[in-house]
C-alpha atoms as a PDB file:
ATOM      1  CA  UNK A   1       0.000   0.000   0.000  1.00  0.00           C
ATOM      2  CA  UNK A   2       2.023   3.246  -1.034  1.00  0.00           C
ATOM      3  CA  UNK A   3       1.523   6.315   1.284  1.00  0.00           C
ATOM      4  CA  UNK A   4      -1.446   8.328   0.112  1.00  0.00           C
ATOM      5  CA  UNK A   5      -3.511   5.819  -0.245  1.00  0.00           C
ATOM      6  CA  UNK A   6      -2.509   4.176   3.529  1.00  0.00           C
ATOM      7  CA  UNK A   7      -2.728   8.190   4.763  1.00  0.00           C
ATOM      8  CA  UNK A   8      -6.520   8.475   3.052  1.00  0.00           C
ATOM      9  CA  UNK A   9      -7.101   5.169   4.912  1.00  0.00           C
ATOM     10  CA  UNK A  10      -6.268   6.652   7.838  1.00  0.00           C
ATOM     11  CA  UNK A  11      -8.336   9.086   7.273  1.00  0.00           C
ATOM     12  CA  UNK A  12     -11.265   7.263   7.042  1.00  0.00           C
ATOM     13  CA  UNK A  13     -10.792   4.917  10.174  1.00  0.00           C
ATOM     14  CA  UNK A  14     -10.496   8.275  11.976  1.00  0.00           C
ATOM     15  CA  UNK A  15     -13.719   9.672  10.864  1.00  0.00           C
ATOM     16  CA  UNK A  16     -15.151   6.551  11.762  1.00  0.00           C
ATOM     17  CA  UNK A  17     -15.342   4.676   8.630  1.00  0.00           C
ATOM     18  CA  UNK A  18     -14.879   0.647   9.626  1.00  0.00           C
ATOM     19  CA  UNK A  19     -13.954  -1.377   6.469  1.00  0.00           C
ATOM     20  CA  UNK A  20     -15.930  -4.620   6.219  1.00  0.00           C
ATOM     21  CA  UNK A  21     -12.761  -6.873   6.237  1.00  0.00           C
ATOM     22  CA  UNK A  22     -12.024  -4.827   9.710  1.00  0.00           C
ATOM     23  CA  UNK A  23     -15.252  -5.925  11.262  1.00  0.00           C
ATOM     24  CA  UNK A  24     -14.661  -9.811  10.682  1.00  0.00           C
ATOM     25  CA  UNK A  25     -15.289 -11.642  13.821  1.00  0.00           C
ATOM     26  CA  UNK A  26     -11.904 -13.574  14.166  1.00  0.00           C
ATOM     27  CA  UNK A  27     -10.737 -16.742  17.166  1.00  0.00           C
ATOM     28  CA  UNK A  28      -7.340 -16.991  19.504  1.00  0.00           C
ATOM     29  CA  UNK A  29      -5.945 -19.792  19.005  1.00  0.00           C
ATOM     30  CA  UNK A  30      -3.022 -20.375  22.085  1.00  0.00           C
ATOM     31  CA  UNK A  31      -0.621 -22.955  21.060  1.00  0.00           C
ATOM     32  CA  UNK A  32       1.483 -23.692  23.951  1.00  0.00           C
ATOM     33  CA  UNK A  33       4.614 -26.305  24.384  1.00  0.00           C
ATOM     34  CA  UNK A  34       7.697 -27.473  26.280  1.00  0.00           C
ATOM     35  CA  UNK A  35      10.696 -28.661  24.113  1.00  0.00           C
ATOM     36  CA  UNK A  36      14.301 -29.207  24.836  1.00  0.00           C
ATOM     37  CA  UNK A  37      15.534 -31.388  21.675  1.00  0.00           C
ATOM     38  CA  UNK A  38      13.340 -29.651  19.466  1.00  0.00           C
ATOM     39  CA  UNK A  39      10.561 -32.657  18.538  1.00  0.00           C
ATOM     40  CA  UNK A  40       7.851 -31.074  20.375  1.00  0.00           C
ATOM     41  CA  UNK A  41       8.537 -27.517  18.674  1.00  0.00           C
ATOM     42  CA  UNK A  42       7.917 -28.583  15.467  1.00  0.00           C
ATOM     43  CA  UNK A  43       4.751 -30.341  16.202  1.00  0.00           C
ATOM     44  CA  UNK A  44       4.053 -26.989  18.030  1.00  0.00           C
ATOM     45  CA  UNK A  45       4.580 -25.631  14.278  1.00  0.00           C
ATOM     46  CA  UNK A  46       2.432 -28.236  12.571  1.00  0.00           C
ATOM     47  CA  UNK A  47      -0.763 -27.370  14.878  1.00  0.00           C
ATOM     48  CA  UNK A  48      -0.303 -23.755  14.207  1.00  0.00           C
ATOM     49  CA  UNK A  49       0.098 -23.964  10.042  1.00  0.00           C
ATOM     50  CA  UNK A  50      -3.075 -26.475  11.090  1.00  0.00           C
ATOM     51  CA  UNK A  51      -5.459 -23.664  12.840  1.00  0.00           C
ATOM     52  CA  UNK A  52      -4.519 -21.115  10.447  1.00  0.00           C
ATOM     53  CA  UNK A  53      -5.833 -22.631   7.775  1.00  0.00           C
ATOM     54  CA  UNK A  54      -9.143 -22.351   9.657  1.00  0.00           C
ATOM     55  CA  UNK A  55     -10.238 -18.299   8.489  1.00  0.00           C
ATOM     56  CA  UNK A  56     -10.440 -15.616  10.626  1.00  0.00           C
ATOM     57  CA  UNK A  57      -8.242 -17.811  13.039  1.00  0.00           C
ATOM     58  CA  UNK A  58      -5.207 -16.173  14.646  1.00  0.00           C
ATOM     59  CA  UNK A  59      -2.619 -18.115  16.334  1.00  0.00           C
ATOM     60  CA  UNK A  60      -0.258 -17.278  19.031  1.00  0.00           C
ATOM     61  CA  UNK A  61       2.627 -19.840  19.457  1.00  0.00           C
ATOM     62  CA  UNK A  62       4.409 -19.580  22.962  1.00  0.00           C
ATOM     63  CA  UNK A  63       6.203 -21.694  25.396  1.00  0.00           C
ATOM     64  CA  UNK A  64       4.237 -22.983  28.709  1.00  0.00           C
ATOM     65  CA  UNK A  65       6.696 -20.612  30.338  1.00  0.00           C
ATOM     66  CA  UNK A  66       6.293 -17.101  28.250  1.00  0.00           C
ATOM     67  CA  UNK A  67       2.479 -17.768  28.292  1.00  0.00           C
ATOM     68  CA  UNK A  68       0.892 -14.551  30.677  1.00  0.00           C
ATOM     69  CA  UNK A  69      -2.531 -14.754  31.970  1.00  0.00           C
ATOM     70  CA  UNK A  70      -3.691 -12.017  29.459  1.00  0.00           C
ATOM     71  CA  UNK A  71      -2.349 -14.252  26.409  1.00  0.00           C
ATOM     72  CA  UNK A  72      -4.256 -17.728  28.334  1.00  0.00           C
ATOM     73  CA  UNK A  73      -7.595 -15.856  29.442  1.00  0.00           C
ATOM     74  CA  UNK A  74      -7.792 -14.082  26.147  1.00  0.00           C
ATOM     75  CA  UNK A  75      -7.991 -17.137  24.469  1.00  0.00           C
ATOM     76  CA  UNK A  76     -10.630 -19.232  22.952  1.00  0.00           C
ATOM     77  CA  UNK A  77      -8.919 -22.333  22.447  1.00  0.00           C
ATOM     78  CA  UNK A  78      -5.904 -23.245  24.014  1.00  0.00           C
ATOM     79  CA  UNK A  79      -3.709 -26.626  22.885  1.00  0.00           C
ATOM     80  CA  UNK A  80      -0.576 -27.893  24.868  1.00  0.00           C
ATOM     81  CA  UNK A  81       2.121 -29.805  23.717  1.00  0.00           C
ATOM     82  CA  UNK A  82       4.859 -31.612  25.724  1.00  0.00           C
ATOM     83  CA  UNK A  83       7.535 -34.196  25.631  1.00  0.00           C
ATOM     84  CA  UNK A  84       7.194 -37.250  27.432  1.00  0.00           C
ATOM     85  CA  UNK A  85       9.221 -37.370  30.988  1.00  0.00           C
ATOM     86  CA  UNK A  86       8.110 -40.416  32.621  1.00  0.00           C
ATOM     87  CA  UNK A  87       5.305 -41.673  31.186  1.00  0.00           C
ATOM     88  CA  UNK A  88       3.817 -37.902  32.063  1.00  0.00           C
ATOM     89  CA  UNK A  89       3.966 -34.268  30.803  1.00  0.00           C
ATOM     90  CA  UNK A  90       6.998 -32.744  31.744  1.00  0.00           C
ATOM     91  CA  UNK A  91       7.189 -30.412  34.631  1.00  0.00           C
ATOM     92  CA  UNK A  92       7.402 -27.387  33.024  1.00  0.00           C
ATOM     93  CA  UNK A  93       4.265 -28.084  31.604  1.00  0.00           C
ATOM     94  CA  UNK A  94       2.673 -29.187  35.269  1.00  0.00           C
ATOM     95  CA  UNK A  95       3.910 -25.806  36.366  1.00  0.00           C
ATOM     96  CA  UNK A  96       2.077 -23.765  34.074  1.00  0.00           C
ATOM     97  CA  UNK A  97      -0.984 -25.927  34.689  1.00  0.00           C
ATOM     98  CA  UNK A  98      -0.476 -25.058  38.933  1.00  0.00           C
ATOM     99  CA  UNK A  99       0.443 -21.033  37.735  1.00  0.00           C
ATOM    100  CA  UNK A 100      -3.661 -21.041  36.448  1.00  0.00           C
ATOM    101  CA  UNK A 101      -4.479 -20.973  40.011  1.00  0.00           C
ATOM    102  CA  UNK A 102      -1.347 -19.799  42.249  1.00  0.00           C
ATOM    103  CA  UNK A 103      -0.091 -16.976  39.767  1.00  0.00           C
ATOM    104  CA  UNK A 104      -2.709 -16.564  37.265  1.00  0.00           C
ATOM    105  CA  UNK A 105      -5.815 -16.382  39.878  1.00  0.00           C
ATOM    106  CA  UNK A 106      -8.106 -18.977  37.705  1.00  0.00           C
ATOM    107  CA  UNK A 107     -10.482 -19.752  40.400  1.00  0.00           C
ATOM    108  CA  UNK A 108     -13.077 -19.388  41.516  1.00  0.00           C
ATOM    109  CA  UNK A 109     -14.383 -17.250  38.232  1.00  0.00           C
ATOM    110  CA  UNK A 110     -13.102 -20.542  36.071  1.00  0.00           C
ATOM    111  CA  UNK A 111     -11.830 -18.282  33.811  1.00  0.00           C
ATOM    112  CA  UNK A 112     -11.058 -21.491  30.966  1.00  0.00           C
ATOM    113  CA  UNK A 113     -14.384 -22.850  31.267  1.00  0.00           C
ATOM    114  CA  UNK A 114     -16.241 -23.367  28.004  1.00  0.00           C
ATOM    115  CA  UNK A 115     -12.735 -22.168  26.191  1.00  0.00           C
ATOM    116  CA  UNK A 116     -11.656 -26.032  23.845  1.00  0.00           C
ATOM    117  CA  UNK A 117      -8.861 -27.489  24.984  1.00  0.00           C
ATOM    118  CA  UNK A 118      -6.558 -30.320  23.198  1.00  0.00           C
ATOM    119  CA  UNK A 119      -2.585 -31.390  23.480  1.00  0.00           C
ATOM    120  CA  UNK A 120       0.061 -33.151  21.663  1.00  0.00           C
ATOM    121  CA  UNK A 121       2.736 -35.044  22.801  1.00  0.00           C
ATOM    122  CA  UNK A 122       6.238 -36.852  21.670  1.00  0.00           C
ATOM    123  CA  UNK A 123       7.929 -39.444  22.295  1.00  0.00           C
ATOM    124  CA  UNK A 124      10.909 -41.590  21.924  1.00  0.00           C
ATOM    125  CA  UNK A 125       9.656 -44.549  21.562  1.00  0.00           C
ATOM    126  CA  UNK A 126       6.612 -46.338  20.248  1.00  0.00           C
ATOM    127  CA  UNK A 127       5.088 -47.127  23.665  1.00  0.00           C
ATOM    128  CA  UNK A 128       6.595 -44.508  25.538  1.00  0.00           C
ATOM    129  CA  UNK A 129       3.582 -42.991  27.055  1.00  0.00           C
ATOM    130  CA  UNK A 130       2.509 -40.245  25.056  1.00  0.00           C
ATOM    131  CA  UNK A 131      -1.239 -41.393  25.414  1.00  0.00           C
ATOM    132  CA  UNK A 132      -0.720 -40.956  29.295  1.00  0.00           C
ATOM    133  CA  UNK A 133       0.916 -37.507  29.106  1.00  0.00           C
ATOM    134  CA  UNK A 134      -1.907 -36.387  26.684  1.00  0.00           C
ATOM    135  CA  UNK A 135      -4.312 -37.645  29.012  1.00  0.00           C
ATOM    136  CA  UNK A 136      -2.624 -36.049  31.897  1.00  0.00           C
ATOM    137  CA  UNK A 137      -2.773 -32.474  30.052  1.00  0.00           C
ATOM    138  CA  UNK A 138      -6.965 -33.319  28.860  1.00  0.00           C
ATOM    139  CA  UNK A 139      -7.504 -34.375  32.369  1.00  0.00           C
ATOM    140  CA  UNK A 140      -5.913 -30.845  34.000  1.00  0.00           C
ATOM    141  CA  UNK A 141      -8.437 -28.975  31.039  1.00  0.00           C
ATOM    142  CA  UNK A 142     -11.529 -31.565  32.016  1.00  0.00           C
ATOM    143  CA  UNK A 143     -10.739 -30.204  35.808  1.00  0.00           C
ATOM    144  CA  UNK A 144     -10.902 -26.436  34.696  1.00  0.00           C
ATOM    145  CA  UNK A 145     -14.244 -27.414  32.837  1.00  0.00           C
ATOM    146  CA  UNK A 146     -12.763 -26.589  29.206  1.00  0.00           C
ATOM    147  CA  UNK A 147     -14.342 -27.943  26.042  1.00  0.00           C
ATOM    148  CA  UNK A 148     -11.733 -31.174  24.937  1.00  0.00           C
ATOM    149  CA  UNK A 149     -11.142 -32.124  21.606  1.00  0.00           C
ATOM    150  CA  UNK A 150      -9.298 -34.349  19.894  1.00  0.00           C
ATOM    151  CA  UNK A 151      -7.543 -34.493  16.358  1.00  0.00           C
ATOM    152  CA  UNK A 152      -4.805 -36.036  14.678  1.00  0.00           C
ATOM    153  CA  UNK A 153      -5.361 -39.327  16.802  1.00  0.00           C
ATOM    154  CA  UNK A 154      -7.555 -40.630  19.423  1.00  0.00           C
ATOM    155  CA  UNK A 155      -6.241 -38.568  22.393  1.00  0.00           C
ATOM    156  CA  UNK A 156      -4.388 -35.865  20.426  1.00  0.00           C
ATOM    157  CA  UNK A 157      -1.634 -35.619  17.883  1.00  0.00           C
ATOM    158  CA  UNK A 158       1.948 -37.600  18.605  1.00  0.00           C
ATOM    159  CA  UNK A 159       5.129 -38.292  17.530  1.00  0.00           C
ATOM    160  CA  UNK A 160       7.889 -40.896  17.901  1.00  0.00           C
ATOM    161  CA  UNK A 161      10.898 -39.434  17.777  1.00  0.00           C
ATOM    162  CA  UNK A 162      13.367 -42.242  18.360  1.00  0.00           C
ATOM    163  CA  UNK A 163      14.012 -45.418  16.408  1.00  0.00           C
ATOM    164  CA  UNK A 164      13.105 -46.145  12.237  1.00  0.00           C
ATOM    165  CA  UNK A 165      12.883 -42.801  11.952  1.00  0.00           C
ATOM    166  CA  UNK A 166      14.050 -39.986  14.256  1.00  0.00           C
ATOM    167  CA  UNK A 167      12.386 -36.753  14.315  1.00  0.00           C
ATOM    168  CA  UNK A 168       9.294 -35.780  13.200  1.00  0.00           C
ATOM    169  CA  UNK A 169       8.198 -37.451   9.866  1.00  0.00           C
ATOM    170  CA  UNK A 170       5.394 -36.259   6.900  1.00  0.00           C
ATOM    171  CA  UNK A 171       2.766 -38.638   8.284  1.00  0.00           C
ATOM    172  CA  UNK A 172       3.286 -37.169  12.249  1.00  0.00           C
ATOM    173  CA  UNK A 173       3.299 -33.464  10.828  1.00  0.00           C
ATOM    174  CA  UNK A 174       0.134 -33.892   9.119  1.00  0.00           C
ATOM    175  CA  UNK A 175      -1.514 -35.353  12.427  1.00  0.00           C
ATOM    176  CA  UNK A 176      -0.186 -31.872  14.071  1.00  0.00           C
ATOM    177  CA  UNK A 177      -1.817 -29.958  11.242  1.00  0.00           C
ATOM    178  CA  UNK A 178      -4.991 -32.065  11.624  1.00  0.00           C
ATOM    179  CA  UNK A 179      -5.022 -31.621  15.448  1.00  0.00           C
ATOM    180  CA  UNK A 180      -4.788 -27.684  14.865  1.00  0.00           C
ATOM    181  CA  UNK A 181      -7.561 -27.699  12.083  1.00  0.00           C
ATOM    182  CA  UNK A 182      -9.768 -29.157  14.447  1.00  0.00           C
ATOM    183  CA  UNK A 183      -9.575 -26.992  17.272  1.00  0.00           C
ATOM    184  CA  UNK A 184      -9.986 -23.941  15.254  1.00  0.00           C
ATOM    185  CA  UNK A 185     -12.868 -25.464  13.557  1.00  0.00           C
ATOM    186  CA  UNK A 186     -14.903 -26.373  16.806  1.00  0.00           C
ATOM    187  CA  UNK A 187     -13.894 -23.361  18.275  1.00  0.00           C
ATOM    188  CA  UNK A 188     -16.127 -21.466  15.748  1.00  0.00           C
ATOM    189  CA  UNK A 189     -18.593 -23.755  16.197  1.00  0.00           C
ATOM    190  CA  UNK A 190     -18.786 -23.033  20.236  1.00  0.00           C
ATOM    191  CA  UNK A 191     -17.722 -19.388  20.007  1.00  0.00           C
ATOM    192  CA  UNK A 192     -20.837 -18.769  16.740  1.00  0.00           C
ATOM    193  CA  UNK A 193     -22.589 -21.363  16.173  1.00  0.00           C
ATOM    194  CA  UNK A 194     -25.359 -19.773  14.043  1.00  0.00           C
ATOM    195  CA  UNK A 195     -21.866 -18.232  11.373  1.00  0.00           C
ATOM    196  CA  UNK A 196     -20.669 -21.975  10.947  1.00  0.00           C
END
């Protein structure tokens, strides 16, 4: 856009013309994650290109620990990603679950409630417990009476990041995308249903 025309468009906002495109009703999408070797950032990447291919979806992509409480309440969908530490989602992760109430003042106004919900988790092995740390994370969101989805799999979307093929691989990547699709699309559904 070359000057005048961005100055007459300033112009306009300023007398109170609203353009139509400016008046779309849009979704937050909060994608938030732990990673350390990198796995579980990329499938952080993969849910993101997923919800915004959903329109009028934006997404904000953040780890568990740079997430504030404006960025989570804000929100109307938030999906978590972590590793697998011990058959459970890693601490970092727990932590930001604990800060809804100790730092972030969740309760008793349930501030999540009705807001969907999903995670993602990798793994290195096969049966390394990524089910279990997905469940884990769906089980902290069923406790702060979000909306949970699922997408990409039965539980959420996963990885194995060990073995045959290390890293994250076409047929993983696509589950991400699929998980992140998903959430954006119910998330219209719940935030409009009579638009969708």
């Amino acid at each position: 856009m070359n000057m005048h025309v961005w100055a007459m468009f300033l112009l306009l906002v300023c007398a109170g013309f609203v353009p139509a495109w400016a008046d779309e009703p849009t979704i937050t999408v909060l994608v938030a994650y732990h990673s350390m070797g990198g796995h579980t950032e990329k499938m952080a990447q993969g849910v993101l290109e997923g919800a915004r291919s959903v329109p009028g979806t934006q997404v904000l992509l953040k780890r568990v620990g740079q997430v504030t409480a404006e960025e989570l309440f804000s929100s109307d969908a938030l999906i978590i990603g972590s590793p697998v530490y011990w058959s459970n989602m890693a601490g970092e992760v727990k932590t930001f679950f604990d800060n809804w109430q100790f730092k972030f003042g969740v309760f008793p106004e349930w501030k999540m409630r009705n807001k969907v919900g999903a995670a993602f988790a990798t793994g290195g092995q096969i049966s390394s417990g990524k089910e279990l740390t997905m469940l884990t994370i769906l089980a902290a969101m069923l406790g702060n009476q979000m909306i949970v989805v699922s997408g990409g799999g039965a539980f959420g979307a996963s990885a194995t990041t060990e073995g045959d093929s290390p890293g994250i691989d076409e047929k993983e990547w696509a589950s991400a995308k699929e998980l992140g699709q998903r959430v954006a699309e119910v998330t219209w559904m719940v935030k409009s249903p009579s638009k969708r």
